[in-house]
N, C-alpha and C. Protein backbone atom coordinates (compact mmCIF):
# COMPACT_ATOMS: atom_id res chain seq x y z
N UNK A 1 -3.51 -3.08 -11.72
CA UNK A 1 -4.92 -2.78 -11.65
C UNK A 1 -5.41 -2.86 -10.21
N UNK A 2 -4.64 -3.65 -9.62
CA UNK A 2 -5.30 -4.11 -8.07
C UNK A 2 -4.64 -2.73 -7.04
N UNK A 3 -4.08 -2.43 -7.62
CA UNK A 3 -3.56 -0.94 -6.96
C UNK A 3 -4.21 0.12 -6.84
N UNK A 4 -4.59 0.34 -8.17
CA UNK A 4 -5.66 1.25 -8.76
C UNK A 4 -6.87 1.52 -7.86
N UNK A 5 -7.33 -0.06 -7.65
CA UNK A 5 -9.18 -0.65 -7.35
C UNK A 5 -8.34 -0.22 -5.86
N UNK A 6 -7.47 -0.75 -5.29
CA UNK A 6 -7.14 -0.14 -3.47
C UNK A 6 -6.95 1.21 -3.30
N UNK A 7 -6.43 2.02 -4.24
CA UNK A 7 -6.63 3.60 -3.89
C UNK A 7 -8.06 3.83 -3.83
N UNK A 8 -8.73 3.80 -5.17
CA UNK A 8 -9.99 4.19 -4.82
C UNK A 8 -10.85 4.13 -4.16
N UNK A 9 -11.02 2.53 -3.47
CA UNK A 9 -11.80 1.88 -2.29
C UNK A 9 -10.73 2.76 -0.97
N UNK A 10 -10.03 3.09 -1.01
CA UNK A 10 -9.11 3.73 0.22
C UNK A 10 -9.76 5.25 0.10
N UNK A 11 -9.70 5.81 -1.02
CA UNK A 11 -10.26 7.06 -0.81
C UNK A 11 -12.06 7.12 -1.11
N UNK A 12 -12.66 6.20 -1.51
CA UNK A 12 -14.05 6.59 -0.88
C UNK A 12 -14.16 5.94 0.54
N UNK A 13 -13.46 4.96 0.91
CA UNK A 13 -13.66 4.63 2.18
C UNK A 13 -13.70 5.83 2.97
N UNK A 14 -12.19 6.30 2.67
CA UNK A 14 -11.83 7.68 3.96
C UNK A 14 -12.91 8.85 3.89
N UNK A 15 -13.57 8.82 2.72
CA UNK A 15 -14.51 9.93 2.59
C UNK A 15 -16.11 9.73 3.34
N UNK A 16 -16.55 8.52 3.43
CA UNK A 16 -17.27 7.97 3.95
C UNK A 16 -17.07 7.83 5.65
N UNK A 17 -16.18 7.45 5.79
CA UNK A 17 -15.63 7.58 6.95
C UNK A 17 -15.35 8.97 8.10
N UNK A 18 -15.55 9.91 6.91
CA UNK A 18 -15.45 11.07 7.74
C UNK A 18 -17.45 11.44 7.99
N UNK A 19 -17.99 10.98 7.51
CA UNK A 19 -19.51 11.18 7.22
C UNK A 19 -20.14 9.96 8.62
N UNK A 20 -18.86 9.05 9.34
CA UNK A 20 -19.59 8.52 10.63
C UNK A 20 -19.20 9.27 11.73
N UNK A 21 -20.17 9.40 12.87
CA UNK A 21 -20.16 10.10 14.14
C UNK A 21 -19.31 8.98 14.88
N UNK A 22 -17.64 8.94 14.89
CA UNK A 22 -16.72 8.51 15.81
C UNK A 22 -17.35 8.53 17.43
N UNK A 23 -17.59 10.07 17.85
CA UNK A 23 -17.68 10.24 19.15
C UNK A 23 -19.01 10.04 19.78
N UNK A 24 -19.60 8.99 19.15
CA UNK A 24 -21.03 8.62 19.58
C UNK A 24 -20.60 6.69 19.98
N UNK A 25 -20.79 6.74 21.39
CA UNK A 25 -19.71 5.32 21.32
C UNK A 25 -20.80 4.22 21.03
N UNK A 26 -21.63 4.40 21.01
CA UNK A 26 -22.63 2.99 20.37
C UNK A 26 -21.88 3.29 19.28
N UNK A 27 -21.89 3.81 17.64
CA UNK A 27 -21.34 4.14 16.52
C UNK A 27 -20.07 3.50 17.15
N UNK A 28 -18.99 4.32 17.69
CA UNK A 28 -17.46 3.46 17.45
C UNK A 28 -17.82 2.21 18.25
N UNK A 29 -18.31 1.19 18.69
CA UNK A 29 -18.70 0.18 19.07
C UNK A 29 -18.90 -1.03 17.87
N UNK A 30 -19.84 -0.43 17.40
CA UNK A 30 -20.21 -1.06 16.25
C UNK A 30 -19.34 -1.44 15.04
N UNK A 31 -18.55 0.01 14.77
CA UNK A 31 -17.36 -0.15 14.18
C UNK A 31 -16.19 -0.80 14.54
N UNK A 32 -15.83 -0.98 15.94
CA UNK A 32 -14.59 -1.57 16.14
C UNK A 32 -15.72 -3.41 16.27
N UNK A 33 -16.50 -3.52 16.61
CA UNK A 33 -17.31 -4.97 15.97
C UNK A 33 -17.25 -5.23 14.84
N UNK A 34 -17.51 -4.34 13.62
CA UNK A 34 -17.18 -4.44 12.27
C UNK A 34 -16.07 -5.07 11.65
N UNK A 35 -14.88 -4.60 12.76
CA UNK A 35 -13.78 -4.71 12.19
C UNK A 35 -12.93 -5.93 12.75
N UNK A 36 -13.34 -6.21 13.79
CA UNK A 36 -13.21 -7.77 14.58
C UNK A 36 -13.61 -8.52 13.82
N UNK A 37 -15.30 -8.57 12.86
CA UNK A 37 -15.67 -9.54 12.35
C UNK A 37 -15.05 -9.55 11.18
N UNK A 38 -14.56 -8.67 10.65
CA UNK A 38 -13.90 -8.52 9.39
C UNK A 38 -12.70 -9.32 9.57
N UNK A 39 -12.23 -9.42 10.94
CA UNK A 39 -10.18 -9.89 10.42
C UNK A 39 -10.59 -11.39 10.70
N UNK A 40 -11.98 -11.74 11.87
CA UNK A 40 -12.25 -13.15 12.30
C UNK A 40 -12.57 -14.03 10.75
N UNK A 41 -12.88 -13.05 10.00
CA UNK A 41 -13.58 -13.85 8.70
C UNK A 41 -12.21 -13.93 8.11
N UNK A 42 -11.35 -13.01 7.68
CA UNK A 42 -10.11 -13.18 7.03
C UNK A 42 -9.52 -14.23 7.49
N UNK A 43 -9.26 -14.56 8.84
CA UNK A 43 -8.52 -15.20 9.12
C UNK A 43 -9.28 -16.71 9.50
N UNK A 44 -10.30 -16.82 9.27
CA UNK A 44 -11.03 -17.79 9.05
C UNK A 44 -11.34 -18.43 7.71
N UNK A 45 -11.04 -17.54 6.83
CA UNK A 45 -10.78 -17.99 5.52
C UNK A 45 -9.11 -18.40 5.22
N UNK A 46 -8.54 -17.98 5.64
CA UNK A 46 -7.15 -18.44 5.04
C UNK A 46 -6.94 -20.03 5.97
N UNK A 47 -7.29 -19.82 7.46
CA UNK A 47 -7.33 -21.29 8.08
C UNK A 47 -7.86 -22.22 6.96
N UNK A 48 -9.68 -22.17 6.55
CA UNK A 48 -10.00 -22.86 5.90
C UNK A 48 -9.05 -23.29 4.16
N UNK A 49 -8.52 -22.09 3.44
CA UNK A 49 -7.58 -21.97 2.52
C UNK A 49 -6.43 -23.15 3.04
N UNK A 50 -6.06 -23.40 3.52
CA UNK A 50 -4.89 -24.05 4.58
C UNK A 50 -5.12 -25.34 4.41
N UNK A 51 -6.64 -25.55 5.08
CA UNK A 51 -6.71 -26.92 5.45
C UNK A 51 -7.66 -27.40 4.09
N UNK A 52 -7.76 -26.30 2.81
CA UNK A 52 -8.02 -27.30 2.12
C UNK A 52 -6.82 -27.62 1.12
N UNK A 53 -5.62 -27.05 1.09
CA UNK A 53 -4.58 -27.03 0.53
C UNK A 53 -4.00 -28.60 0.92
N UNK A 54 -3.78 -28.92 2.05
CA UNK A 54 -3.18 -30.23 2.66
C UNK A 54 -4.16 -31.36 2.39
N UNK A 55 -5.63 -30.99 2.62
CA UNK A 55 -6.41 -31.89 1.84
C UNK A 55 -6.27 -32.36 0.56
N UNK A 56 -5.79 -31.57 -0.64
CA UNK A 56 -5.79 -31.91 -1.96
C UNK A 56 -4.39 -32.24 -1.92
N UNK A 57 -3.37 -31.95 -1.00
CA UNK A 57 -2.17 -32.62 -0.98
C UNK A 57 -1.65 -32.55 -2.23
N UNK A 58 -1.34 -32.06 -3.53
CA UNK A 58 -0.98 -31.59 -4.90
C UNK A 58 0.40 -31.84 -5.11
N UNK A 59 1.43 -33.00 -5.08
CA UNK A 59 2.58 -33.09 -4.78
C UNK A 59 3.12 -33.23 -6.28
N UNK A 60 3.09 -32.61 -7.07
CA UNK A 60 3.24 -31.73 -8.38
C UNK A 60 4.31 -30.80 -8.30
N UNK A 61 5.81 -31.27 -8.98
CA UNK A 61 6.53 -30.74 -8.32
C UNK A 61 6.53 -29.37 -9.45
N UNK A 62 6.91 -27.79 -8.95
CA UNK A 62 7.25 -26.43 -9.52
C UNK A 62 8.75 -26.36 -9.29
N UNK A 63 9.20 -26.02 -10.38
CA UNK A 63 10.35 -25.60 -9.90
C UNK A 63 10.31 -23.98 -10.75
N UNK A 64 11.12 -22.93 -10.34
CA UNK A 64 11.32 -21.67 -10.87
C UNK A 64 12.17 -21.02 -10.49
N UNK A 65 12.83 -20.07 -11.45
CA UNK A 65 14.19 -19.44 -10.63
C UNK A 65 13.47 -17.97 -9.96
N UNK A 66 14.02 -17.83 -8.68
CA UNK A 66 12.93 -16.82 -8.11
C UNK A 66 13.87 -15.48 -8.56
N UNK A 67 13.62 -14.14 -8.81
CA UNK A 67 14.28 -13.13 -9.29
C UNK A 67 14.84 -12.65 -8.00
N UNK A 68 16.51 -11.93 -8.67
CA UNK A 68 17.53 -11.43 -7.46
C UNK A 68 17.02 -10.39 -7.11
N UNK A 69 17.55 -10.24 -5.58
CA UNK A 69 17.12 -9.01 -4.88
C UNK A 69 17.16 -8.00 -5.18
N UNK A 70 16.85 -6.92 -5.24
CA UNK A 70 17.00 -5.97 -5.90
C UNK A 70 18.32 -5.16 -5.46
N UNK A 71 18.78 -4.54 -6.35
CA UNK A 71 20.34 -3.94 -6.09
C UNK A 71 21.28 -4.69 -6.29
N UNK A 72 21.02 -6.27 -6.70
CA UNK A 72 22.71 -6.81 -6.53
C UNK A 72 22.96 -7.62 -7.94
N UNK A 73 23.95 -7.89 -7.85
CA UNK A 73 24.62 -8.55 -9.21
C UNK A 73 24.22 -10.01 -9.16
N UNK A 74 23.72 -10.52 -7.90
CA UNK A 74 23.79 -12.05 -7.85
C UNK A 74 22.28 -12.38 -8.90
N UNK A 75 22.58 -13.77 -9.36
CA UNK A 75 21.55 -14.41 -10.21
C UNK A 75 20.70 -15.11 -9.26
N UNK A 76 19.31 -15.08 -9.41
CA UNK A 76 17.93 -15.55 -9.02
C UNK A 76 18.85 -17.18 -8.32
N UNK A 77 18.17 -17.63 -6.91
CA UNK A 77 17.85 -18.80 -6.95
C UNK A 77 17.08 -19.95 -7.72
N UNK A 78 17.30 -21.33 -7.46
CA UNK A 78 16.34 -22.27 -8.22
C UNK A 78 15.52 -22.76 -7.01
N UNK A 79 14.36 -22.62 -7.20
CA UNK A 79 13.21 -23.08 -5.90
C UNK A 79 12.75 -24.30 -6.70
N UNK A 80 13.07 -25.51 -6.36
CA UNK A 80 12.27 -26.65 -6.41
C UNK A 80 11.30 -26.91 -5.01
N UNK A 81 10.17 -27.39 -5.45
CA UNK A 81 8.78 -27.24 -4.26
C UNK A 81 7.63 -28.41 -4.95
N UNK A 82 6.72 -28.17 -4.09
CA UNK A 82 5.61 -28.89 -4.66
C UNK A 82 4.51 -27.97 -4.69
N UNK A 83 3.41 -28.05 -5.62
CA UNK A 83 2.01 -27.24 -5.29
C UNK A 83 1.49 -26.72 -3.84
N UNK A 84 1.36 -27.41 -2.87
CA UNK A 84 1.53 -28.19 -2.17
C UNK A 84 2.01 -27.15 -1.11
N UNK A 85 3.15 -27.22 -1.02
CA UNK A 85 4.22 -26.22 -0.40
C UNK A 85 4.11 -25.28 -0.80
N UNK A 86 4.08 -24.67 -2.01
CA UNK A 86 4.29 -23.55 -2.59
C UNK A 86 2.62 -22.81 -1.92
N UNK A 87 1.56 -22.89 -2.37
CA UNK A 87 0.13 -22.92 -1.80
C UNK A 87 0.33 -22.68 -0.41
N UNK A 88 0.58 -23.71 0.37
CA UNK A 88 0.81 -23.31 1.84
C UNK A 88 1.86 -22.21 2.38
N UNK A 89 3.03 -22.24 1.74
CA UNK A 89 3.79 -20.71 2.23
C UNK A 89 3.17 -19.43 1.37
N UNK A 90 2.67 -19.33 0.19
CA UNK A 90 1.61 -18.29 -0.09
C UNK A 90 0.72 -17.72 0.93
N UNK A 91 -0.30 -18.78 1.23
CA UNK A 91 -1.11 -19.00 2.56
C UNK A 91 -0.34 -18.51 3.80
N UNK A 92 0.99 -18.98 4.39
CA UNK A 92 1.38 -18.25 5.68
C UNK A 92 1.56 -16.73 5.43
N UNK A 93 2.19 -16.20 4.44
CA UNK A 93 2.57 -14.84 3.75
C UNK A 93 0.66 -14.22 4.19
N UNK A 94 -0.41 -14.50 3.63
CA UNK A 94 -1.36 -13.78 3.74
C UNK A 94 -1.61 -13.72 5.02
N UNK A 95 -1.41 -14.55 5.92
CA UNK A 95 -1.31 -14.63 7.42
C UNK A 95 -0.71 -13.83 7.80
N UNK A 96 0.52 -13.66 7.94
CA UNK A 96 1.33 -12.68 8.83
C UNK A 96 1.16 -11.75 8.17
N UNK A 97 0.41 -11.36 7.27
CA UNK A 97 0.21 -9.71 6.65
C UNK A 97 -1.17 -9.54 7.33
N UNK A 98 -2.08 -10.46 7.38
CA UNK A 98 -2.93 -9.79 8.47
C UNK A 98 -2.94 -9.42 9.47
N UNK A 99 -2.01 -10.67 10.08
CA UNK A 99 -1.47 -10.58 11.53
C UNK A 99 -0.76 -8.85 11.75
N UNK A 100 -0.09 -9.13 11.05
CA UNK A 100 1.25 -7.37 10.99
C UNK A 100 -0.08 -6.46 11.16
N UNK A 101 -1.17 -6.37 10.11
CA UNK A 101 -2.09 -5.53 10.18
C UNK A 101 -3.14 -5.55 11.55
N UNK A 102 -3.29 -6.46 11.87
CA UNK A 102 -4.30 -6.57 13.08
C UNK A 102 -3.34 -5.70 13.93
N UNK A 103 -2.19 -6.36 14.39
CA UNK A 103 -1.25 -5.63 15.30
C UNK A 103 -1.22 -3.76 14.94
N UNK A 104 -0.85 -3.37 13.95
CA UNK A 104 -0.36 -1.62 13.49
C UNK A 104 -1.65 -1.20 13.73
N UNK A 105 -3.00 -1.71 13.43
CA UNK A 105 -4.55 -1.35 13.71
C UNK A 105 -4.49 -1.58 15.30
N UNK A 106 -3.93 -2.11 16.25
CA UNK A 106 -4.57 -2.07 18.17
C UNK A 106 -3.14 -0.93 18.36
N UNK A 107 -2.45 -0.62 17.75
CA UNK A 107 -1.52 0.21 18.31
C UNK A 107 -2.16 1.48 17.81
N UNK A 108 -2.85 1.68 16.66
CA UNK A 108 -3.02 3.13 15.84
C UNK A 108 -4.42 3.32 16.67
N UNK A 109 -5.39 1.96 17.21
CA UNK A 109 -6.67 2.48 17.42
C UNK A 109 -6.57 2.19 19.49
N UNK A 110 -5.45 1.30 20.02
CA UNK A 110 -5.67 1.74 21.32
C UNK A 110 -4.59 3.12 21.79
N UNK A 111 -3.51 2.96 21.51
CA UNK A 111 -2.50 3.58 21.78
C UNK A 111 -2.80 5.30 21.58
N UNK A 112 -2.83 5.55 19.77
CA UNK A 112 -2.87 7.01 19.08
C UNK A 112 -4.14 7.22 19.24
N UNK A 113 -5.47 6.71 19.68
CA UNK A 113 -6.88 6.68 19.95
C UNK A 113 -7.63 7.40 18.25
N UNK A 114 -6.77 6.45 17.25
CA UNK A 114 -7.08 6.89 16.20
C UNK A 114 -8.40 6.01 15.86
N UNK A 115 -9.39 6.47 14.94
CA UNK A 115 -10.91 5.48 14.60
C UNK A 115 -11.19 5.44 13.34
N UNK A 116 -10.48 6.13 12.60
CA UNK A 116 -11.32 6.07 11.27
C UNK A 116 -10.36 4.66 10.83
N UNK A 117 -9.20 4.52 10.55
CA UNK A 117 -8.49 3.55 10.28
C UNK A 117 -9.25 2.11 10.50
N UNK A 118 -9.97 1.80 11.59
CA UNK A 118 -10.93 1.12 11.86
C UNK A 118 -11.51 0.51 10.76
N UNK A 119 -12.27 1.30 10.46
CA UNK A 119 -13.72 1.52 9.23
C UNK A 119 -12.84 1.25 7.88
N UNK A 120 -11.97 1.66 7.47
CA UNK A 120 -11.14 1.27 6.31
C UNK A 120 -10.24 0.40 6.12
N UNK A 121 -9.94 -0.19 7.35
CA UNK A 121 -9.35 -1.37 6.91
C UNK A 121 -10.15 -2.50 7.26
N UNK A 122 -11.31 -2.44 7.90
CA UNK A 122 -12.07 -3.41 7.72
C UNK A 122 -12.57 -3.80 5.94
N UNK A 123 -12.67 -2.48 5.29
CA UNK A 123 -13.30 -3.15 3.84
C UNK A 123 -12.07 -3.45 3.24
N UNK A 124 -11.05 -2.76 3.56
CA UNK A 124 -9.22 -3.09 2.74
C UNK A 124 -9.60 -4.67 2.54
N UNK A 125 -9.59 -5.31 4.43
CA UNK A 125 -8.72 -6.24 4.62
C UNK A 125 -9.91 -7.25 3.85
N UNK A 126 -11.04 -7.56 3.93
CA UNK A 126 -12.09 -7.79 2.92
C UNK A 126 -11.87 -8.04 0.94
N UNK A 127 -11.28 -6.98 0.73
CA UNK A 127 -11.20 -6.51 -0.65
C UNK A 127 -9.54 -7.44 -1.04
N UNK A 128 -8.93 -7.70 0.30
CA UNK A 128 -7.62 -7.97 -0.08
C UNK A 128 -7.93 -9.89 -0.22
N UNK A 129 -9.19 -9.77 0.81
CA UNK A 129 -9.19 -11.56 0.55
C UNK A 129 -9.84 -11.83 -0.23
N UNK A 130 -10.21 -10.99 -1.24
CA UNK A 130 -11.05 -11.13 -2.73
C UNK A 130 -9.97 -11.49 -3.18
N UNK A 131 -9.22 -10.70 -3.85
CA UNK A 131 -7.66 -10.72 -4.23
C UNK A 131 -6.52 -11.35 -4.33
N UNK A 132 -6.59 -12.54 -2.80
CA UNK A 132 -5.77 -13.52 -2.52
C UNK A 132 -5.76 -14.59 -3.85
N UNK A 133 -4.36 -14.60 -4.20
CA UNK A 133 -4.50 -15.61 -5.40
C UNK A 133 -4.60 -17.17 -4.80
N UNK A 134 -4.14 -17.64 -3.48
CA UNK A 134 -4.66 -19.04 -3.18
C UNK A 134 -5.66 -19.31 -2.61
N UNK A 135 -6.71 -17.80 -2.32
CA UNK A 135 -8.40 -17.82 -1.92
C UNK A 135 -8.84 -17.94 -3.64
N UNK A 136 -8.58 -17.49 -4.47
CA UNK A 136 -9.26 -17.62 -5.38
C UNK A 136 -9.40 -18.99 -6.27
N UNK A 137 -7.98 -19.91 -5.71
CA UNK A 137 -7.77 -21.15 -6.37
C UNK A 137 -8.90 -22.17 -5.51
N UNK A 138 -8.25 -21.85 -4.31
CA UNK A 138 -9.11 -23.26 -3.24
C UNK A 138 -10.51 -22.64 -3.01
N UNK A 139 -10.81 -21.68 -2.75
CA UNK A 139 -12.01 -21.72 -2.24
C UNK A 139 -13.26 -20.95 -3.36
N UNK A 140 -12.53 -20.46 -5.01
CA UNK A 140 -13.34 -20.03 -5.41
C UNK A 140 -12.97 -21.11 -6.43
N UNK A 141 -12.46 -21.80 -6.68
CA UNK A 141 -12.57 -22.90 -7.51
C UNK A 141 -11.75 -22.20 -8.86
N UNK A 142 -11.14 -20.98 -9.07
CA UNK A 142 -10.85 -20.91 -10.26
C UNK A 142 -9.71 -21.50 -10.76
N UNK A 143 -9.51 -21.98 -11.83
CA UNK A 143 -8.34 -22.32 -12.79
C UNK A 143 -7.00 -21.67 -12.42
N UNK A 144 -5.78 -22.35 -12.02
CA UNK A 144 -4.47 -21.91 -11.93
C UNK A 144 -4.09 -21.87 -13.28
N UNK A 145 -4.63 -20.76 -13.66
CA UNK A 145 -4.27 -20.56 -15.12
C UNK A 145 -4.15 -18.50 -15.47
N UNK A 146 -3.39 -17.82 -16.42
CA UNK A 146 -3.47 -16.46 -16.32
C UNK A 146 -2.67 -15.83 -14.81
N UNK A 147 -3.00 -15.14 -14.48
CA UNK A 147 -2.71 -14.74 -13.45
C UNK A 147 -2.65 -15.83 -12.03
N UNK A 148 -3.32 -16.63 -12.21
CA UNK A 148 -2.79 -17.89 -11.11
C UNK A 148 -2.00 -18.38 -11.51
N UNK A 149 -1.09 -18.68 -12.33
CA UNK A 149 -0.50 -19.65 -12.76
C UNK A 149 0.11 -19.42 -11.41
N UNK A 150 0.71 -20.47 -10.83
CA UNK A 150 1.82 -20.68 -10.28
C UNK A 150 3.70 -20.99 -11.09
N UNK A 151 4.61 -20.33 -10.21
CA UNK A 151 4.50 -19.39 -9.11
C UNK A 151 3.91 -17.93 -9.57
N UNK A 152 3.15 -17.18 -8.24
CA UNK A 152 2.61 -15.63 -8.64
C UNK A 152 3.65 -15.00 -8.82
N UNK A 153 2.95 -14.12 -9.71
CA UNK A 153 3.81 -13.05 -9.81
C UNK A 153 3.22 -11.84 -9.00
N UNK A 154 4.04 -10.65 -8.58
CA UNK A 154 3.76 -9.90 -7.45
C UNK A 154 3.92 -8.39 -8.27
N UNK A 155 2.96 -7.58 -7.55
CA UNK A 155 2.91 -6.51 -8.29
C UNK A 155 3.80 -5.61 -7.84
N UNK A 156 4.01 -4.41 -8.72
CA UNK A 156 5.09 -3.86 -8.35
C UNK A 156 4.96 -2.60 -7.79
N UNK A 157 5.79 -1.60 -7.53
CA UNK A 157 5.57 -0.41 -6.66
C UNK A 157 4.88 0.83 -7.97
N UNK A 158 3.57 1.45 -7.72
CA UNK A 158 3.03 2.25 -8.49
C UNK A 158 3.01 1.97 -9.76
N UNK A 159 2.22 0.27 -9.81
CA UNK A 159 1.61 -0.11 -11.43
C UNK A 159 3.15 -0.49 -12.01
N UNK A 160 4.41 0.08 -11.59
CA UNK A 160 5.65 -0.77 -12.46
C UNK A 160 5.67 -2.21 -12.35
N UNK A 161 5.89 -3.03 -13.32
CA UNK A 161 6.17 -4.46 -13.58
C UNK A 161 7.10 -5.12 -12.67
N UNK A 162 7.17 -5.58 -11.83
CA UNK A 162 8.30 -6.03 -10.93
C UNK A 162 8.60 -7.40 -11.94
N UNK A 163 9.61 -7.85 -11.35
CA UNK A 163 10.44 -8.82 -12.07
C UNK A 163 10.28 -10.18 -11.20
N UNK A 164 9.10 -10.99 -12.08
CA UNK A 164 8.59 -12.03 -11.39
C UNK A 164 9.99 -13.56 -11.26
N UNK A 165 9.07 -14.34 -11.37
CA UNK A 165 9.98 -15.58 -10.95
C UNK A 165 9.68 -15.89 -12.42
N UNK A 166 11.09 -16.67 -12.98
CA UNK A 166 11.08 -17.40 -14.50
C UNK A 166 10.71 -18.67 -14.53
N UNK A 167 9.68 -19.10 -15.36
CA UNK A 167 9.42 -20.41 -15.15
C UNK A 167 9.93 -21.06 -16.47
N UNK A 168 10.29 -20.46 -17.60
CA UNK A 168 11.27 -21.17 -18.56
C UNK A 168 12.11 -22.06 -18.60
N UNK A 169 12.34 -22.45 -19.36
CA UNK A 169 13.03 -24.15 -19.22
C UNK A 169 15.08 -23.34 -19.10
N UNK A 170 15.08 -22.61 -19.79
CA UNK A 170 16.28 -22.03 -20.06
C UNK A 170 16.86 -21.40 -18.77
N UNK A 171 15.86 -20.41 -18.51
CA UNK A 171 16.65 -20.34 -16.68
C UNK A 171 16.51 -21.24 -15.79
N UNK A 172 15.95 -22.04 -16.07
CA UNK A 172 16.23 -23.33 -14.80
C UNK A 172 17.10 -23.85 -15.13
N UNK A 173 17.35 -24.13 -16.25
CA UNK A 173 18.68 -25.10 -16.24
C UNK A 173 20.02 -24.24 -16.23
N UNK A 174 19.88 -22.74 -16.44
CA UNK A 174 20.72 -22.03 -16.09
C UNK A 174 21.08 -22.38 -14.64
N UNK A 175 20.37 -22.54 -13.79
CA UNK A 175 20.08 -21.86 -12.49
C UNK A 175 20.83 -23.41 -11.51
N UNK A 176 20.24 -24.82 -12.73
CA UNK A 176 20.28 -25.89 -12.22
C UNK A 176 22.14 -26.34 -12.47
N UNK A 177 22.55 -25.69 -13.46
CA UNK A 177 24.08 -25.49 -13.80
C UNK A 177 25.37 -24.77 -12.86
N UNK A 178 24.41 -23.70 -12.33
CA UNK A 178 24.93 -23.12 -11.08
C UNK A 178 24.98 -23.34 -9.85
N UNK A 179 23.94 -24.23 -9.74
CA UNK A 179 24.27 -24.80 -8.38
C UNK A 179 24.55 -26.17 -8.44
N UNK A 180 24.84 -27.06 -9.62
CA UNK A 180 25.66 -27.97 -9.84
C UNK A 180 27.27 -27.61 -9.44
N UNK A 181 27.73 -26.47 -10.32
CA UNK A 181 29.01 -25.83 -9.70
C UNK A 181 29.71 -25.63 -8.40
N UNK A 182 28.13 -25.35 -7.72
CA UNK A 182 28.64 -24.72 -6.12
C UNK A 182 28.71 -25.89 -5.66
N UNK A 183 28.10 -27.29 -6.02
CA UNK A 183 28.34 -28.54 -5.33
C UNK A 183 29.42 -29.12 -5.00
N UNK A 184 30.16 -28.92 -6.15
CA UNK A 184 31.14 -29.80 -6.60
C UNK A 184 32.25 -29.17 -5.65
């Protein structure tokens, strides 16, 4: 569904976007301000996401077998973690995807002197920290329950089901059997 809601916000964005005067530089001014305040807030929210994660300190241990890479015969790892941990490397992941994005946005808008990209990924990157499943736990207060449960599950390429992490008692101890083996 969250795919769905990003095409469409992507294509009225771009349509809207063609309806601003780029070559009026007060207008691209404003817009490349738009879009500064947009990543300063993103990334001012996941800091805050961060530091309230270590605050609640949640040392609740998860364990789950994470699903194999795709293409190979090998069986899922066993990730033992805490809330805790798990929350905070979620949290770095939304980081360096902004980061990656801030960066591909000063190369597409200084380098290719491209502008509309600007204007649309300012509401993307916005719409994506609606979206964040550990913005929605810490800072909107909702229930790790449904779709939060921990660990997330991740969506897949064009609405297909990707093959999340098992939190069943049966593949863990599968998982916990197999790497008993490799110990020994």
């Amino acid at each position: 569904m969250s795919g769905v809601q990003n095409l469409v916000i992507s294509l009225v964005a771009m349509q809207a976007a063609r309806r601003i005067p780029f070559d009026d530089p007060d207008t691209l001014n404003l817009v490349r301000a738009g879009y500064v305040a947009s990543q300063v807030i993103i990334l001012a929210v996941y800091y805050y996401v961060s530091m309230t994660i270590k605050k609640k300190n949640d040392q609740t241990v998860l364990k789950y077998v994470e699903p194999p890479a795709a293409m190979t015969q090998e069986p899922g790892q066993l990730v033992t973690t805490t809330i805790r941990d798990y929350d905070l490397s979620e949290t770095s992941k939304l980081l360096r995807s902004a980061y990656m994005g801030i960066a591909m946005m000063a190369v597409m808008h200084i380098y290719f002197k491209f502008t509309q990209p600007l204007f649309i990924q300012a509401l993307m990157g916005v719409k994506n920290l609606y979206d964040a499943k550990p913005v929605a736990i810490h800072l909107f207060n909702k229930p790790a329950t449904g779709d939060l449960k921990r660990p997330f599950k991740t969506g897949g390429m064009f609405g297909m089901a990707a093959p999340g992490p098992q939190t069943d008692a049966a593949a863990i101890a599968e998982a916990e059997k197999r790497v008993g083996k490799k110990e020994e």
